[in-house]
C-alpha atoms as a PDB file:
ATOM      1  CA  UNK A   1     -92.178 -38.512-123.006  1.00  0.00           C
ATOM      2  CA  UNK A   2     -91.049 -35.135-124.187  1.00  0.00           C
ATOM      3  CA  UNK A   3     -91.216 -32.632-121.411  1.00  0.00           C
ATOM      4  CA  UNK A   4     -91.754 -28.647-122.322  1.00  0.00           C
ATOM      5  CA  UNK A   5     -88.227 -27.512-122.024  1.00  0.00           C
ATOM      6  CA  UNK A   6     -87.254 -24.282-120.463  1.00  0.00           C
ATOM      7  CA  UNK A   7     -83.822 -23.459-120.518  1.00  0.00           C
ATOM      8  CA  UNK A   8     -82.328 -26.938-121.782  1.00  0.00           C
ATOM      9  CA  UNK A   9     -81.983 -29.066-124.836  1.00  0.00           C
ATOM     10  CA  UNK A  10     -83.810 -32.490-124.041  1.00  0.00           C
ATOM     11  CA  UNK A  11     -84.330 -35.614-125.349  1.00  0.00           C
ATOM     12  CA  UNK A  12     -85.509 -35.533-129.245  1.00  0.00           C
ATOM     13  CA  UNK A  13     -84.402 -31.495-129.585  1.00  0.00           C
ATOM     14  CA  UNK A  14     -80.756 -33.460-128.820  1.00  0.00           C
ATOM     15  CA  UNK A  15     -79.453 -33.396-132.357  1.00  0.00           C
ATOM     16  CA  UNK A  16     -75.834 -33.714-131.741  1.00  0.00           C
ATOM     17  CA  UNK A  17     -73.289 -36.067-133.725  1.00  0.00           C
ATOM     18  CA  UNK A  18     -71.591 -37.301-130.730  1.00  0.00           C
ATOM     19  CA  UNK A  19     -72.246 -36.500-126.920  1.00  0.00           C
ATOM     20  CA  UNK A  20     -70.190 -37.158-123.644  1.00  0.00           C
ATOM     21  CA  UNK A  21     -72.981 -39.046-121.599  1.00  0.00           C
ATOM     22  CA  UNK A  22     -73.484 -38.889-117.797  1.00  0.00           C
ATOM     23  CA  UNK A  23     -75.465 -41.136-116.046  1.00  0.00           C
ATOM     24  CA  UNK A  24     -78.736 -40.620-113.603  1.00  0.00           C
ATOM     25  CA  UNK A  25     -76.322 -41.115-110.638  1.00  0.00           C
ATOM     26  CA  UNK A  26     -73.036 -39.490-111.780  1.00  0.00           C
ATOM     27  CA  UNK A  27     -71.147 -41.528-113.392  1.00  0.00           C
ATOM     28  CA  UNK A  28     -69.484 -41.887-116.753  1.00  0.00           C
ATOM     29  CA  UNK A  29     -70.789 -43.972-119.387  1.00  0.00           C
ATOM     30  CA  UNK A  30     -68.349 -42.289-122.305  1.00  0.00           C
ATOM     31  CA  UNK A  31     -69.072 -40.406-126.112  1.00  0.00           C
ATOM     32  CA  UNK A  32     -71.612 -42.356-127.846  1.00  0.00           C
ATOM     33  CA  UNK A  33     -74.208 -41.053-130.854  1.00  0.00           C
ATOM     34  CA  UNK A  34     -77.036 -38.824-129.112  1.00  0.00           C
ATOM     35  CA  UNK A  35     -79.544 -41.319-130.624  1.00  0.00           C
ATOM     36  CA  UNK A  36     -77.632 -44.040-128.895  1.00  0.00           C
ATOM     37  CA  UNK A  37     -77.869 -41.849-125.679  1.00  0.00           C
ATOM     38  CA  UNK A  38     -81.301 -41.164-125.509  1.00  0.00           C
ATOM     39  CA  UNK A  39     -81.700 -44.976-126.152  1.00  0.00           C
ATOM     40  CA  UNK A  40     -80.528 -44.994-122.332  1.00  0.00           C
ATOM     41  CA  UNK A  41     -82.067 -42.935-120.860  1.00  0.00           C
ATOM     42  CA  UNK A  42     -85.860 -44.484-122.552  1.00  0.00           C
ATOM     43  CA  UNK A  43     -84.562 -47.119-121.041  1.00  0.00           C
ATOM     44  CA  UNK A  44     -84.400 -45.649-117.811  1.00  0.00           C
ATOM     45  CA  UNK A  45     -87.653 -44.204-118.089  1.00  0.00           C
ATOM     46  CA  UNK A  46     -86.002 -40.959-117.690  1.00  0.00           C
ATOM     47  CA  UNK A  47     -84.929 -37.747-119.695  1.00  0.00           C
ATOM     48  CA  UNK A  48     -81.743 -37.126-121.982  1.00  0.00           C
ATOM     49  CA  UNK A  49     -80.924 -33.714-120.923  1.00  0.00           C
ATOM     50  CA  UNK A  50     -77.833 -30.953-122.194  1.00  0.00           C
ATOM     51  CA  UNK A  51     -76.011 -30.042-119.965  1.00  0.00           C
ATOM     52  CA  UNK A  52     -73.383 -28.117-120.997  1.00  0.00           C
ATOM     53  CA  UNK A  53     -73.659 -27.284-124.807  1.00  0.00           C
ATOM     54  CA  UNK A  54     -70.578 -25.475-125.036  1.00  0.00           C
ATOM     55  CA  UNK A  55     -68.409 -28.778-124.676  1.00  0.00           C
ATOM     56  CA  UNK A  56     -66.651 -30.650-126.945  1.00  0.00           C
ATOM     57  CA  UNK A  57     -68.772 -33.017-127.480  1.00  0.00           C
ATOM     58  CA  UNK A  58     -71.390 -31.417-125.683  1.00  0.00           C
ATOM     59  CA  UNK A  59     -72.498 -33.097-122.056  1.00  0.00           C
ATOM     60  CA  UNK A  60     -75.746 -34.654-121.805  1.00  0.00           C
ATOM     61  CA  UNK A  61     -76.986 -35.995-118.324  1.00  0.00           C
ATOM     62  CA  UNK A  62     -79.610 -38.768-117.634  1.00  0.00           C
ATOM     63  CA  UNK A  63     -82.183 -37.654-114.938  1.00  0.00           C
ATOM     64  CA  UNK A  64     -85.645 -37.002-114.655  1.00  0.00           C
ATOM     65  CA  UNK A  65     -86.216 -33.939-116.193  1.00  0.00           C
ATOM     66  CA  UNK A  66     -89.573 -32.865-114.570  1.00  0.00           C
ATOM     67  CA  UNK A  67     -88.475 -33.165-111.145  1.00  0.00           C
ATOM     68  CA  UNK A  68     -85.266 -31.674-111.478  1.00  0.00           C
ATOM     69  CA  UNK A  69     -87.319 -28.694-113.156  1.00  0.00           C
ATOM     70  CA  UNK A  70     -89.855 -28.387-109.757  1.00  0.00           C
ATOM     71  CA  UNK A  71     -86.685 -28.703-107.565  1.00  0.00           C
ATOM     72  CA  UNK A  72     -85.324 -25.586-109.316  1.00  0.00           C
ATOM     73  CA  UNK A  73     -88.395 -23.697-109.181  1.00  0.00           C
ATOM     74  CA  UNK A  74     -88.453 -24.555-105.664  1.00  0.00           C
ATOM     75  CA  UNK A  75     -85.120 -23.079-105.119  1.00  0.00           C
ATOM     76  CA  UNK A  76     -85.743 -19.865-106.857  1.00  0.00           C
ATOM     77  CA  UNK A  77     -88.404 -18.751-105.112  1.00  0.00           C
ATOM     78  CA  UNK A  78     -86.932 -19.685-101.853  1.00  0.00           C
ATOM     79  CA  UNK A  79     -84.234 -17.150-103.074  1.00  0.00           C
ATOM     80  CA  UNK A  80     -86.491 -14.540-104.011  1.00  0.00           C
ATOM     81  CA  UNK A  81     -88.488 -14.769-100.758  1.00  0.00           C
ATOM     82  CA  UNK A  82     -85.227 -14.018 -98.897  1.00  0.00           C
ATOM     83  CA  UNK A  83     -83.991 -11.434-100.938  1.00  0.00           C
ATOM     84  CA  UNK A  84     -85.744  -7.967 -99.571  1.00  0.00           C
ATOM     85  CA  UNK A  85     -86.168  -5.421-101.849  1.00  0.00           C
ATOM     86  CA  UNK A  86     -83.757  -1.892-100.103  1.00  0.00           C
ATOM     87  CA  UNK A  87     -86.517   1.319-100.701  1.00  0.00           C
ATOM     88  CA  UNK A  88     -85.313   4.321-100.928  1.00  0.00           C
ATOM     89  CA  UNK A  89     -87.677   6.328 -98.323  1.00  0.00           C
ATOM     90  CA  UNK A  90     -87.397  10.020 -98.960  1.00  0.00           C
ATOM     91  CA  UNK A  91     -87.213  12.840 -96.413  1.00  0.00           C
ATOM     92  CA  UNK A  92     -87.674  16.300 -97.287  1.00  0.00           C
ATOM     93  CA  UNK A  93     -87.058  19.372 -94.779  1.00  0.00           C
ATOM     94  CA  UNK A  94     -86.888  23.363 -95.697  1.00  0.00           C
ATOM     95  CA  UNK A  95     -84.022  25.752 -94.523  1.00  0.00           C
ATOM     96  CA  UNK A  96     -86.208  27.428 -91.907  1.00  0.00           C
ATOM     97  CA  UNK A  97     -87.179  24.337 -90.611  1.00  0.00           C
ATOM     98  CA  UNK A  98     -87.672  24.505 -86.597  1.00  0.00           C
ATOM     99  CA  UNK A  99     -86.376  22.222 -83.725  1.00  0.00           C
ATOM    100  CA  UNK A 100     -89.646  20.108 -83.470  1.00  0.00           C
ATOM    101  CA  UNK A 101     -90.676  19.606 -87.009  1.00  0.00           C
ATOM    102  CA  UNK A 102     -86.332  18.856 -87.390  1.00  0.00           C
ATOM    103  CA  UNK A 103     -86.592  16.171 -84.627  1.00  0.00           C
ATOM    104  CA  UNK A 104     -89.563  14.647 -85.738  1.00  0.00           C
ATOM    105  CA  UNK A 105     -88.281  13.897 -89.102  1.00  0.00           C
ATOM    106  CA  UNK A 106     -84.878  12.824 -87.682  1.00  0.00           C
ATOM    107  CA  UNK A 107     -87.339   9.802 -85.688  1.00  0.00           C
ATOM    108  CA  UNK A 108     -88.634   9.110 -89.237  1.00  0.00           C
ATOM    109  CA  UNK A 109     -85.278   8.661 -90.752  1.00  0.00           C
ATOM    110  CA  UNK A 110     -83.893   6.816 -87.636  1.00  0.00           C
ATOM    111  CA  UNK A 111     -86.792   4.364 -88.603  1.00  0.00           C
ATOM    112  CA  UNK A 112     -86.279   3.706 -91.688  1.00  0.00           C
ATOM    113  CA  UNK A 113     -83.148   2.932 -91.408  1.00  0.00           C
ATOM    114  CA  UNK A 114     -83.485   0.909 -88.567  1.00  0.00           C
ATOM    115  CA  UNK A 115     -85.952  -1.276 -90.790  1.00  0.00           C
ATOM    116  CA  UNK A 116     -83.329  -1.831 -93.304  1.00  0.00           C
ATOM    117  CA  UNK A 117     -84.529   0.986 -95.661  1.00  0.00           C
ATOM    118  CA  UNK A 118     -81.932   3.514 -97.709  1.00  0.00           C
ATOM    119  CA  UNK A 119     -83.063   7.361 -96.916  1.00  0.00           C
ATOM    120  CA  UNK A 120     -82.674  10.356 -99.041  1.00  0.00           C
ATOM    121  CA  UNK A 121     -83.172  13.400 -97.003  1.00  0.00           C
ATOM    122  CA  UNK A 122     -83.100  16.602 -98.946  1.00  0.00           C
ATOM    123  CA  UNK A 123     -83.448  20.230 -98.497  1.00  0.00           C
ATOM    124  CA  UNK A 124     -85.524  22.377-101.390  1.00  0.00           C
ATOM    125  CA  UNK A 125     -84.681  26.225-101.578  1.00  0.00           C
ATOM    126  CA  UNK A 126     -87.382  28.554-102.876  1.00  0.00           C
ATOM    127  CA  UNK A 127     -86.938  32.026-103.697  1.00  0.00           C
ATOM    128  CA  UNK A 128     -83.977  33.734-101.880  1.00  0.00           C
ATOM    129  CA  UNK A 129     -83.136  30.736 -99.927  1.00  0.00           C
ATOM    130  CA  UNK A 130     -80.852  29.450-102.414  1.00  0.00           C
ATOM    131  CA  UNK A 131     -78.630  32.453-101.552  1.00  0.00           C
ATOM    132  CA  UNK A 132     -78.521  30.641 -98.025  1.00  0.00           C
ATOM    133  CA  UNK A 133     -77.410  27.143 -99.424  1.00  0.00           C
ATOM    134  CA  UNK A 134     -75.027  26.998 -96.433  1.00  0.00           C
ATOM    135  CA  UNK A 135     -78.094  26.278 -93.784  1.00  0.00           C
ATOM    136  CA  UNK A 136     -79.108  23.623 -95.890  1.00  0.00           C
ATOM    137  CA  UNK A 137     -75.630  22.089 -95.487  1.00  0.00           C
ATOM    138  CA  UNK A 138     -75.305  22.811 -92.231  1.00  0.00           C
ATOM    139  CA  UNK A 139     -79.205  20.930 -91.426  1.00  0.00           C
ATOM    140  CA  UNK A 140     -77.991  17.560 -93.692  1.00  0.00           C
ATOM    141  CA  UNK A 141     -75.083  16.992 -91.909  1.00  0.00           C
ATOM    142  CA  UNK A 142     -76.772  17.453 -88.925  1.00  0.00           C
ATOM    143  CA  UNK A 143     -78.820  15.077 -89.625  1.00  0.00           C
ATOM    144  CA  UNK A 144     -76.279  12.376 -90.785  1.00  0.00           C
ATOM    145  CA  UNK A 145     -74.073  13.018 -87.585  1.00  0.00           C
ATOM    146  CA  UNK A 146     -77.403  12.044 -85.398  1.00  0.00           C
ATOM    147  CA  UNK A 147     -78.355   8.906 -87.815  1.00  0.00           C
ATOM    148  CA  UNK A 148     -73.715   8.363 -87.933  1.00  0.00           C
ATOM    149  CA  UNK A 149     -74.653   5.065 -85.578  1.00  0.00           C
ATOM    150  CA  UNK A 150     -76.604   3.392 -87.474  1.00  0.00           C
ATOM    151  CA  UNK A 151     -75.875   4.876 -90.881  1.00  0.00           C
ATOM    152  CA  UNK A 152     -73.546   5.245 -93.212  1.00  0.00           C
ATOM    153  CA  UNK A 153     -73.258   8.881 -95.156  1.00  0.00           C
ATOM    154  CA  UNK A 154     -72.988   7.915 -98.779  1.00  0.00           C
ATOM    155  CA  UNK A 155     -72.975  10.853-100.453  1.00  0.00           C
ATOM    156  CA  UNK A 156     -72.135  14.166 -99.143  1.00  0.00           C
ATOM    157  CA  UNK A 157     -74.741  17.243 -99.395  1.00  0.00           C
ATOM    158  CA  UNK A 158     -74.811  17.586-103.276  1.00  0.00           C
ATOM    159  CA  UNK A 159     -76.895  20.532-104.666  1.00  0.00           C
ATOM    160  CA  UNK A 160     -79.037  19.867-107.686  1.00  0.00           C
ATOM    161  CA  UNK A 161     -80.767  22.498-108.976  1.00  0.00           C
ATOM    162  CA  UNK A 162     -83.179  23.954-105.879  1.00  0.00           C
ATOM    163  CA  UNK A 163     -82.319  20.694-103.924  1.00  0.00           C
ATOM    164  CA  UNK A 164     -79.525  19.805-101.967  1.00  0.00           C
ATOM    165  CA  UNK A 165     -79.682  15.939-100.501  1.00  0.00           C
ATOM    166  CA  UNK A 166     -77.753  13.120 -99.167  1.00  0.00           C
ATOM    167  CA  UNK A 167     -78.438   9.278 -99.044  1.00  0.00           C
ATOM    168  CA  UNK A 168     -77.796   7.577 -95.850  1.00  0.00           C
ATOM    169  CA  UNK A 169     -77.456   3.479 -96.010  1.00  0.00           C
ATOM    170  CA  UNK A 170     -78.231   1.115 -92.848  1.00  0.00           C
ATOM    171  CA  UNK A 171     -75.340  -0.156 -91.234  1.00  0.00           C
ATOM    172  CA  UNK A 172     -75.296  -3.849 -90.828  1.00  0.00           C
ATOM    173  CA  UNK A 173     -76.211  -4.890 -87.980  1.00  0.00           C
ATOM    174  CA  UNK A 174     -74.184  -6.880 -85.375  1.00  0.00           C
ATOM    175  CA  UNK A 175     -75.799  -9.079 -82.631  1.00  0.00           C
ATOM    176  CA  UNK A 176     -75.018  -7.698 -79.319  1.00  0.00           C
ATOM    177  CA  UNK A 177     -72.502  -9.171 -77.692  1.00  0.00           C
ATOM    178  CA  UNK A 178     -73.448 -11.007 -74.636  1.00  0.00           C
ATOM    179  CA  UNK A 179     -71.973  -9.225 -71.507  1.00  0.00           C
ATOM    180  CA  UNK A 180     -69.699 -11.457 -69.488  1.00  0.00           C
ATOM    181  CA  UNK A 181     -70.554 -12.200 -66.064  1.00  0.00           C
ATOM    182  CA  UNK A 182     -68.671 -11.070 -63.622  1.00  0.00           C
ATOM    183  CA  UNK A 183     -66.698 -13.451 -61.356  1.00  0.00           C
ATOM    184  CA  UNK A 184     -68.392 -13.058 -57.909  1.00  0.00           C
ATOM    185  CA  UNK A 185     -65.434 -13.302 -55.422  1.00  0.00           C
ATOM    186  CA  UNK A 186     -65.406 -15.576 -52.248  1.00  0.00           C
ATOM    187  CA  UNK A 187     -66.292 -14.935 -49.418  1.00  0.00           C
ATOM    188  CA  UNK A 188     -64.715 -16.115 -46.341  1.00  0.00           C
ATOM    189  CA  UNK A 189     -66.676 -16.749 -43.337  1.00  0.00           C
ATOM    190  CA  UNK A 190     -66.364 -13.341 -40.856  1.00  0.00           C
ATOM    191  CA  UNK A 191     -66.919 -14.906 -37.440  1.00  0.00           C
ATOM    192  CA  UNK A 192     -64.105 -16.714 -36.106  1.00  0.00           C
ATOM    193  CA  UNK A 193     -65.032 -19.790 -34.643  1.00  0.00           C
ATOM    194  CA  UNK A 194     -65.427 -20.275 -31.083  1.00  0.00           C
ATOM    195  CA  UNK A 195     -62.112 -22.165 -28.865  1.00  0.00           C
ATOM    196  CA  UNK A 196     -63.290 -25.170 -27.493  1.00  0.00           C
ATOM    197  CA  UNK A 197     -63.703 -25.629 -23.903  1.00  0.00           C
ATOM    198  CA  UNK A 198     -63.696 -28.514 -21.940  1.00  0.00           C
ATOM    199  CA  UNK A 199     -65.471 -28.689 -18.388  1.00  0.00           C
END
């Protein structure tokens, strides 16, 4: 019953002198030959696996190796379907850029973020721009201050050859807080009551 192993010594690859044996539900059964070990766990009808090699002797568990295997599997990709991958979503503006086209890309950005998403919003100088790298500045941290509450600035404009850019990360994100409700006052009657009269 040798099962394909995958990251662990099991069973006949076991070659060991001596091992420190654990059994199927925890407990200690003590150093005994690895022959005499995977004796057990035939016995058992289960699997002599390593489990930690770099002991002295090294520690072999009994447990059905197969299952244990699927379990793990199982388990990583559960992890990896929780893990989302960050992008990196690029943005890309010139100095002259005007209001509308500025705005529009700002929304874009917002977005992105928003989603979870790192941006990269950079600048590119042609020609004689790049003796006006100052407007470039002056657009990226423009654009940072209007992203500033639900970003954080990373880096700080940075020019690189005809590019200057930052990187903006999402904050994380807090659940609202649930507004508490205001204490409504009582309210005493207005009309006094009526005297009693007797006829």
């Amino acid at each position: 019953m040798t099962i394909a192993s995958l990251t662990h010594q099991i069973n006949d690859e076991i070659t060991d002198k001596e091992v420190r044996l654990i059994g199927s539900d925890g407990e200690q059964l003590g150093i005994m030959s690895s022959a005499a070990a995977l004796q057990i766990a035939v016995e058992h009808d289960m699997d002599l696996v390593k489990i930690a090699p770099g002991s002295n002797p090294p520690v072999c568990r009994i447990m059905d190796y197969g299952k244990y295997r699927f379990e793990q599997t199982k388990k990583e990709k559960e992890a990896k379907k929780n893990q989302r991958v960050i992008e990196i979503k690029e943005i890309r503006m010139s100095p002259g850029i005007d209001t509308n086209d500025f705005n529009t890309k700002l929304k874009n950005g917002q977005k992105f973020l928003s989603d979870g998403d790192r941006v990269k919003v950079s600048v590119r100088f042609r020609g004689r721009e790049m003796a006006h790298t100052d407007i470039g500045e002056t657009l990226l941290k423009e654009f940072a201050a209007k992203c500033a509450e639900i970003a954080n600035l990373d880096k700080a404009p940075k020019l690189e050859g005809r590019n200057m850019s930052i990187f903006l990360s999402p904050k994380p994100q807090t659940p609202p807080k649930k507004p508490a409700k205001p204490k409504t006052p009582k309210v005493e009657d207005p009309t006094p009551a009526e005297p009693e009269t007797n006829e």
